[in-house]
N, C-alpha and C. Protein backbone atom coordinates (compact mmCIF):
# COMPACT_ATOMS: atom_id res chain seq x y z
N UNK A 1 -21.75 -22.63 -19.91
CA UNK A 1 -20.93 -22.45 -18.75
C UNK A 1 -19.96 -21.29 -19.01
N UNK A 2 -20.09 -20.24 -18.07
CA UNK A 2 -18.88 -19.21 -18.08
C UNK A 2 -17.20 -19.87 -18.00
N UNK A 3 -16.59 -19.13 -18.90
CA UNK A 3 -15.27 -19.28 -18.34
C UNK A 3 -14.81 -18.07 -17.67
N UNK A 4 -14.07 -18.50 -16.59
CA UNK A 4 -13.34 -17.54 -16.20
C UNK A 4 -11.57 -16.87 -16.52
N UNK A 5 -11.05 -15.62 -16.53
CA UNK A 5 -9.87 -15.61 -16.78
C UNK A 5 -9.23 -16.08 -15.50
N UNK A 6 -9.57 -15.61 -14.41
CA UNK A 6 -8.95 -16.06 -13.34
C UNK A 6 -9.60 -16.62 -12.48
N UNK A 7 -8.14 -17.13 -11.15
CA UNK A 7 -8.75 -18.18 -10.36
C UNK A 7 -8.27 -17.43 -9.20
N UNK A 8 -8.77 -17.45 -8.07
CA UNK A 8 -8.61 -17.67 -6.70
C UNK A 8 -8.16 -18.84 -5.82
N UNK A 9 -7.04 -19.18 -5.16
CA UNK A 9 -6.85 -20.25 -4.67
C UNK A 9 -6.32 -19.74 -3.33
N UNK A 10 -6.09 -20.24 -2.25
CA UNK A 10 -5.80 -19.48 -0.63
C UNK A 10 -5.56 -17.97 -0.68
N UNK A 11 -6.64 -17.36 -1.41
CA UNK A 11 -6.40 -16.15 -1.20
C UNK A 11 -5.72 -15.05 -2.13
N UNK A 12 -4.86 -15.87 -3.13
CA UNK A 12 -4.36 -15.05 -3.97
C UNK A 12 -5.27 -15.47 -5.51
N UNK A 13 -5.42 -14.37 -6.08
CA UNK A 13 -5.76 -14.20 -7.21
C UNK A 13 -4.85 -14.48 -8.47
N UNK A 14 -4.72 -15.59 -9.19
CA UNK A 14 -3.96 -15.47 -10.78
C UNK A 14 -4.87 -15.56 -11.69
N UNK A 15 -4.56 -14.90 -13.04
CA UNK A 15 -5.11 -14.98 -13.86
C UNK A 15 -4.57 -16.03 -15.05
N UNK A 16 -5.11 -16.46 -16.42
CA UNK A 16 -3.86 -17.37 -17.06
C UNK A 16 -3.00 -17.31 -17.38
N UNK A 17 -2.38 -16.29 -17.21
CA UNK A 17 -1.06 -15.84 -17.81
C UNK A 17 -0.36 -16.29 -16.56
N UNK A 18 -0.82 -16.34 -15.37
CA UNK A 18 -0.19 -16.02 -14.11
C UNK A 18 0.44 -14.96 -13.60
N UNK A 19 -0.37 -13.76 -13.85
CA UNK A 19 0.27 -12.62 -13.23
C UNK A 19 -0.95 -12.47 -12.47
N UNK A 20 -0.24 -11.29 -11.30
CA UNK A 20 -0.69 -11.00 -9.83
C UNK A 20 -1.67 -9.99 -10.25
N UNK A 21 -2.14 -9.54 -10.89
CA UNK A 21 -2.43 -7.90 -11.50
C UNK A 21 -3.76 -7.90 -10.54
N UNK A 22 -4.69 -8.76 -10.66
CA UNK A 22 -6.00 -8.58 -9.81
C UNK A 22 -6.03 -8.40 -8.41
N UNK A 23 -5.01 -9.66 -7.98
CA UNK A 23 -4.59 -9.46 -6.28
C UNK A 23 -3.75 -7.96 -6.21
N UNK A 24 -2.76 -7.95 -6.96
CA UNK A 24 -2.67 -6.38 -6.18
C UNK A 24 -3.71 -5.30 -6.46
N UNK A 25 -4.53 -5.38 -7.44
CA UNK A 25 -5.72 -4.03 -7.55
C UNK A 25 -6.67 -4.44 -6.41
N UNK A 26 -6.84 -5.84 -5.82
CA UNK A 26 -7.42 -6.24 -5.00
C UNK A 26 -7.11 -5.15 -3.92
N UNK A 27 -5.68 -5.82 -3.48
CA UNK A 27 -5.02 -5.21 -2.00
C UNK A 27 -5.33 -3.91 -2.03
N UNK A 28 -4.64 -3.46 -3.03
CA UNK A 28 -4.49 -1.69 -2.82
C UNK A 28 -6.21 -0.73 -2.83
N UNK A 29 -6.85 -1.44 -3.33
CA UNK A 29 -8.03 -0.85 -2.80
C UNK A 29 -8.61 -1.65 -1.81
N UNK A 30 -8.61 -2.41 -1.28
CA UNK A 30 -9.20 -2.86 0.30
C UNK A 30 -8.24 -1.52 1.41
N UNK A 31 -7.29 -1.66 0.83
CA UNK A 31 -5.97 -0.20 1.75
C UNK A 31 -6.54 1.10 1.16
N UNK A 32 -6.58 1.31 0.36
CA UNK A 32 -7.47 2.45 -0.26
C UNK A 32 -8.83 3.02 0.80
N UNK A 33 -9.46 1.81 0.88
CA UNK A 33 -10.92 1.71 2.10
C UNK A 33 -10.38 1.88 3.32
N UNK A 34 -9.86 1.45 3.71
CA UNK A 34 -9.50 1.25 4.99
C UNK A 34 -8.36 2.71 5.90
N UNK A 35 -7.72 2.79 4.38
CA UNK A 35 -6.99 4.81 4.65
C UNK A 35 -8.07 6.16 4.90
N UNK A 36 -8.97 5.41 3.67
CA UNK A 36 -10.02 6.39 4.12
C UNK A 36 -10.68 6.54 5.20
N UNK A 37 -10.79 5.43 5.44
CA UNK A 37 -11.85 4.96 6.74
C UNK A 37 -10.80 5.21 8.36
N UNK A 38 -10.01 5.56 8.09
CA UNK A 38 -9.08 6.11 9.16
C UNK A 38 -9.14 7.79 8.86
N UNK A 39 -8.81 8.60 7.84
CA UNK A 39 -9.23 9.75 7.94
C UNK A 39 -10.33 10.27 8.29
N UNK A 40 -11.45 9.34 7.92
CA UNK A 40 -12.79 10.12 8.97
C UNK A 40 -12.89 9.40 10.20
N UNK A 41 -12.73 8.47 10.56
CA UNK A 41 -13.03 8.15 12.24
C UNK A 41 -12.19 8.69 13.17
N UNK A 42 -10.55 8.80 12.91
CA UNK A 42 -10.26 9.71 14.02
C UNK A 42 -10.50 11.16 13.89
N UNK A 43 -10.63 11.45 15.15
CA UNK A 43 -10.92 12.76 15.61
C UNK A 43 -9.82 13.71 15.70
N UNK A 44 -8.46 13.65 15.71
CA UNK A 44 -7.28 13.96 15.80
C UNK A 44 -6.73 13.94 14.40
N UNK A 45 -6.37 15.18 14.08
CA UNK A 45 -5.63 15.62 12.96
C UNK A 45 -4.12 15.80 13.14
N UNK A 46 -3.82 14.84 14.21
CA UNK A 46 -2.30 14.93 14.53
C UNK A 46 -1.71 13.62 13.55
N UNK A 47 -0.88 14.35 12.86
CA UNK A 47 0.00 13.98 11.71
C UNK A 47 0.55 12.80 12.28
N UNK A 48 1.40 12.76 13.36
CA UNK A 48 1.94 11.28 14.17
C UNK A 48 0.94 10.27 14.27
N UNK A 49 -0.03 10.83 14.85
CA UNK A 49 -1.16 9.79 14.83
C UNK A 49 -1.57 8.87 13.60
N UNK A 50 -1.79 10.03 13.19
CA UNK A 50 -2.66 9.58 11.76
C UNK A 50 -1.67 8.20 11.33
N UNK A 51 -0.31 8.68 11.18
CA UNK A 51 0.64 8.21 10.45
C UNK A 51 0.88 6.54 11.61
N UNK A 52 0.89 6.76 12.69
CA UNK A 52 1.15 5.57 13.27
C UNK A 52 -0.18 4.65 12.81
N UNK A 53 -1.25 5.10 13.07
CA UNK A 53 -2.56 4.15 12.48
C UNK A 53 -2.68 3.63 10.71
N UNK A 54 -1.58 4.59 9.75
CA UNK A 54 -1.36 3.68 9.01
C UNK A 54 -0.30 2.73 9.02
N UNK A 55 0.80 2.75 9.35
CA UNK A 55 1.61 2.03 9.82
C UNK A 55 0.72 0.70 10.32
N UNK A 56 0.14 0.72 11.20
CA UNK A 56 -0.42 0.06 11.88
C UNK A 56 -1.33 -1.37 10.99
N UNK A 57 -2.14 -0.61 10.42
CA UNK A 57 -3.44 -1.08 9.74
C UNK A 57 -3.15 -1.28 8.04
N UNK A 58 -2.47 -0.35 7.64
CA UNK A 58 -2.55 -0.19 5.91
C UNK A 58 -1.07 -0.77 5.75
N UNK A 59 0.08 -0.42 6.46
CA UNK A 59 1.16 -0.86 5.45
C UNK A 59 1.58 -2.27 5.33
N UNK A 60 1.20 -2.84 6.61
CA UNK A 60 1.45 -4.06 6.24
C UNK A 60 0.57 -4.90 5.46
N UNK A 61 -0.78 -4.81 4.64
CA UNK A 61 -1.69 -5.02 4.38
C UNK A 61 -0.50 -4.73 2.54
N UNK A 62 -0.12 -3.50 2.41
CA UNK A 62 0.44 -3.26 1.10
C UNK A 62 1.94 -4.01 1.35
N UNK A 63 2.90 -4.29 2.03
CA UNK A 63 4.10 -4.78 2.30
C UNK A 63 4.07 -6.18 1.63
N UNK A 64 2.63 -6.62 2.87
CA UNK A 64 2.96 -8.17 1.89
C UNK A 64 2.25 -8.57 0.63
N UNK A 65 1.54 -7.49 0.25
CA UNK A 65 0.94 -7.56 -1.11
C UNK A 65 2.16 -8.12 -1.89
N UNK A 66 3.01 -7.29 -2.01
CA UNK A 66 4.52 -7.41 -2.73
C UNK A 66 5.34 -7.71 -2.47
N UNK A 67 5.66 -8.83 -1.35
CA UNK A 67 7.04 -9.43 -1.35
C UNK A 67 7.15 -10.39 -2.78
N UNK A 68 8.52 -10.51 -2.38
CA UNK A 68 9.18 -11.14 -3.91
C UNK A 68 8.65 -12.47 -4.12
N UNK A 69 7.98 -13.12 -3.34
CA UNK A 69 7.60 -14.41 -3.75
C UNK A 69 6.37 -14.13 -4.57
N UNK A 70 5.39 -13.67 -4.41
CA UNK A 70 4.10 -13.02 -4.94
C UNK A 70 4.38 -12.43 -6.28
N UNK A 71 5.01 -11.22 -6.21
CA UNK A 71 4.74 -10.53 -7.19
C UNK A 71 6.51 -9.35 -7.49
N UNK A 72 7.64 -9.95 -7.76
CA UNK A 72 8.36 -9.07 -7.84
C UNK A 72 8.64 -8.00 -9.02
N UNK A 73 7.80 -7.24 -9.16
CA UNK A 73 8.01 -6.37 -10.17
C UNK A 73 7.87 -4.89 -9.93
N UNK A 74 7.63 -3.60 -10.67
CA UNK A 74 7.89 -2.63 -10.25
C UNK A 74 6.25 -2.11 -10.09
N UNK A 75 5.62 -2.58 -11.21
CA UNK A 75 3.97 -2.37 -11.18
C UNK A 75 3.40 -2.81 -9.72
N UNK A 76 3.92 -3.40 -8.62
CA UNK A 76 2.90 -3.95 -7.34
C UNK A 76 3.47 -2.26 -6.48
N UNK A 77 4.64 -1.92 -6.59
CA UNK A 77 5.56 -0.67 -6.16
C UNK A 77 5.03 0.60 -6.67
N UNK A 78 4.44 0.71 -7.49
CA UNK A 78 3.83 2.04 -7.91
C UNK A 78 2.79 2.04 -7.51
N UNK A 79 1.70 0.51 -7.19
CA UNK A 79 0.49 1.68 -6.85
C UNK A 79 0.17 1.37 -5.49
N UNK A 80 1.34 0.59 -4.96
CA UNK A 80 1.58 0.70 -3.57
C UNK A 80 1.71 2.19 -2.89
N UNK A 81 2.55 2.69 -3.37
CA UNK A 81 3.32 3.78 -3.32
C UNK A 81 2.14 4.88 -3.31
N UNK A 82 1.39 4.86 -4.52
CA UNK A 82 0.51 5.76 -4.85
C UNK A 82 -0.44 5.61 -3.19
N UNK A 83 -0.67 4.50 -2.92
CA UNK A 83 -1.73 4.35 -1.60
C UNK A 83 -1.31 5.15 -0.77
N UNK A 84 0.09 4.75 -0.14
CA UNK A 84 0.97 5.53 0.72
C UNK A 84 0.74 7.24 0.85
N UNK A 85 0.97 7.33 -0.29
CA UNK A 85 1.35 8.97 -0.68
C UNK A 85 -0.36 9.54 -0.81
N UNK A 86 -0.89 9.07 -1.06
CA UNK A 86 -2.63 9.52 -1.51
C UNK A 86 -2.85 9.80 0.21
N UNK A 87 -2.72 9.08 1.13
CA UNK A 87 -2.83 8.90 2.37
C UNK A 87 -1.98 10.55 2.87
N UNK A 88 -0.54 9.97 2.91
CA UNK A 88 0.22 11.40 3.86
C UNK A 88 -0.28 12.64 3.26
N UNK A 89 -0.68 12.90 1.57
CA UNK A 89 -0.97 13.56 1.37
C UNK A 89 -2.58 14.37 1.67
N UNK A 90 -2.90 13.24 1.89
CA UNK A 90 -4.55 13.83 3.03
C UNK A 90 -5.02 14.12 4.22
N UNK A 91 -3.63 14.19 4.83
CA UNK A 91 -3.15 15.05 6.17
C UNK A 91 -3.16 16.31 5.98
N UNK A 92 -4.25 16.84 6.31
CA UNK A 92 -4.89 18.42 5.87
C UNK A 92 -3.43 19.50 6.15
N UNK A 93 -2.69 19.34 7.47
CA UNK A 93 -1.70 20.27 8.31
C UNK A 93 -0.51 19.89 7.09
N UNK A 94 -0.17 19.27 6.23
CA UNK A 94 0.94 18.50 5.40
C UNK A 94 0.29 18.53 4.40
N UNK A 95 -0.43 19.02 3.79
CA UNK A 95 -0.96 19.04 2.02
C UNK A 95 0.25 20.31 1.59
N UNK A 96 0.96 20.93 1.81
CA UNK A 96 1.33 21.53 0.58
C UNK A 96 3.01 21.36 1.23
N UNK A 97 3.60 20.20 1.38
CA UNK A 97 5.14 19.76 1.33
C UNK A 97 5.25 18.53 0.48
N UNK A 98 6.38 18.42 -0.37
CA UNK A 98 6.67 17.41 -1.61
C UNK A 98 6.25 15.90 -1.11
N UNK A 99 6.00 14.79 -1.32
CA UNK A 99 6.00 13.31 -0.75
C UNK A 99 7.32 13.13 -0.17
N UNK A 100 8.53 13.64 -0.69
CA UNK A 100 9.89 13.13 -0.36
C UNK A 100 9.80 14.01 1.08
N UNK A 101 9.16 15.52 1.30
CA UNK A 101 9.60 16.13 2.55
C UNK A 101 9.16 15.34 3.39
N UNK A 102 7.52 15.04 3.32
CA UNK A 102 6.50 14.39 3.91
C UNK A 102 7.49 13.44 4.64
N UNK A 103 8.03 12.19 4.13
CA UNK A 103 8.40 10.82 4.18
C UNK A 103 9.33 11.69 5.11
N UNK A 104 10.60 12.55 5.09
CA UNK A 104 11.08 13.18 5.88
C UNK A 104 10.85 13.30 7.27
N UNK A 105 9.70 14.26 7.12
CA UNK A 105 9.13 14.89 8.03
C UNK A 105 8.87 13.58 9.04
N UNK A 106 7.52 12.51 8.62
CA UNK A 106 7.47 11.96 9.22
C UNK A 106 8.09 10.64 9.92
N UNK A 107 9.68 10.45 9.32
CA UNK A 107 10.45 9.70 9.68
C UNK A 107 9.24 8.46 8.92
N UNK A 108 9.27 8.42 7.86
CA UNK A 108 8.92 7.36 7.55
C UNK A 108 9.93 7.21 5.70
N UNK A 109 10.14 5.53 5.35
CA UNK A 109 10.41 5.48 4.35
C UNK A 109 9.47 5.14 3.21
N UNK A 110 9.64 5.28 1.45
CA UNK A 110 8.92 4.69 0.80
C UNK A 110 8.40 3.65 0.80
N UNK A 111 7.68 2.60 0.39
CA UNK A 111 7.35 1.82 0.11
C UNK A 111 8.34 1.23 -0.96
N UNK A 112 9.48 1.88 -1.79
CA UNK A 112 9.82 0.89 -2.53
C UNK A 112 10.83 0.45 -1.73
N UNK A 113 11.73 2.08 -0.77
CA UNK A 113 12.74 1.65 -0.26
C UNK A 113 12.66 0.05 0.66
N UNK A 114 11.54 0.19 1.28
CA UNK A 114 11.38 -0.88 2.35
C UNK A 114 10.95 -2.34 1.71
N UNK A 115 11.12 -2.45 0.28
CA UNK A 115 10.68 -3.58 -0.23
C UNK A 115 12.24 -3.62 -1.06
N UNK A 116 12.94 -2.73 -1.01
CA UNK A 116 14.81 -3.74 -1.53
C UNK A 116 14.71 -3.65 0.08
N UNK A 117 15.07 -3.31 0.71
CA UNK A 117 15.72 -3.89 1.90
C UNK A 117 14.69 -5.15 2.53
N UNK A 118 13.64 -5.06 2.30
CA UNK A 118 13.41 -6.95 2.57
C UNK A 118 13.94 -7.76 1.51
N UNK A 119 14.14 -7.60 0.47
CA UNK A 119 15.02 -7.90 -0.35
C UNK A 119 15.98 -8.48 -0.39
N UNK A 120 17.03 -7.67 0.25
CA UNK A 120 18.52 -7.67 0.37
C UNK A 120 18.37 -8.57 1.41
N UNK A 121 17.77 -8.85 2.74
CA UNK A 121 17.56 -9.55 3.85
C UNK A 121 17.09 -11.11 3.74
N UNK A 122 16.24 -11.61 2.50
CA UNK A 122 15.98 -12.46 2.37
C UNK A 122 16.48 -13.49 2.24
């Protein structure tokens, strides 16, 4: 009989230690698929757009990957973050401004910022 390191139970993944590490490599590449899969189906290379359809579809998919009950640490925040930024940064018209202008530009915040302020709210 195999053993396994981890278990699955409603959806979240622990392993024996009980860390989150699989469920978030889980999340962030199902968001990974799904960013992509928004850069080629729309037809519109309008930066607002683009950006409202992740909003839409991907961030909350990474938001609640990492609330504090799940997983509060800085590792669910980095490769959250990385999703985020891999994304604005594949907005062909916006490839050569910093992530910080980007986030600017598009009136949008980080991913870490918006995870202390659910934070602080809780």
């Amino acid at each position: 009989m195999l053993q396994s390191t981890e278990t699955c139970d409603l959806g979240i993944t622990v392993d024996n230690w009980l860390n989150f590490n699989g469920q978030v490599s889980a999340v962030v590449y199902k968001a990974h698929v799904r960013a992509f899969l928004i850069l080629q189906s729309y037809m519109s290379r309008d930066p607002i757009v683009l950006t409202k359809a992740f909003i839409t579809y991907i961030r909350l998919i990474l938001e609640w990957c990492c609330t504090p009950v799940w997983l509060p640490s800085t590792t669910c925040n980095t490769k959250n973050e990385s999703c985020q930024q891999w994304f604005i940064k594949s907005i062909r018209t916006l490839a050569n401004m910093t992530y910080q202008k980007l986030l600017w530009y598009l009136d949008l915040q980080s991913l870490q910022v918006r995870g202390i302020k659910c934070n602080l709210l809780m």
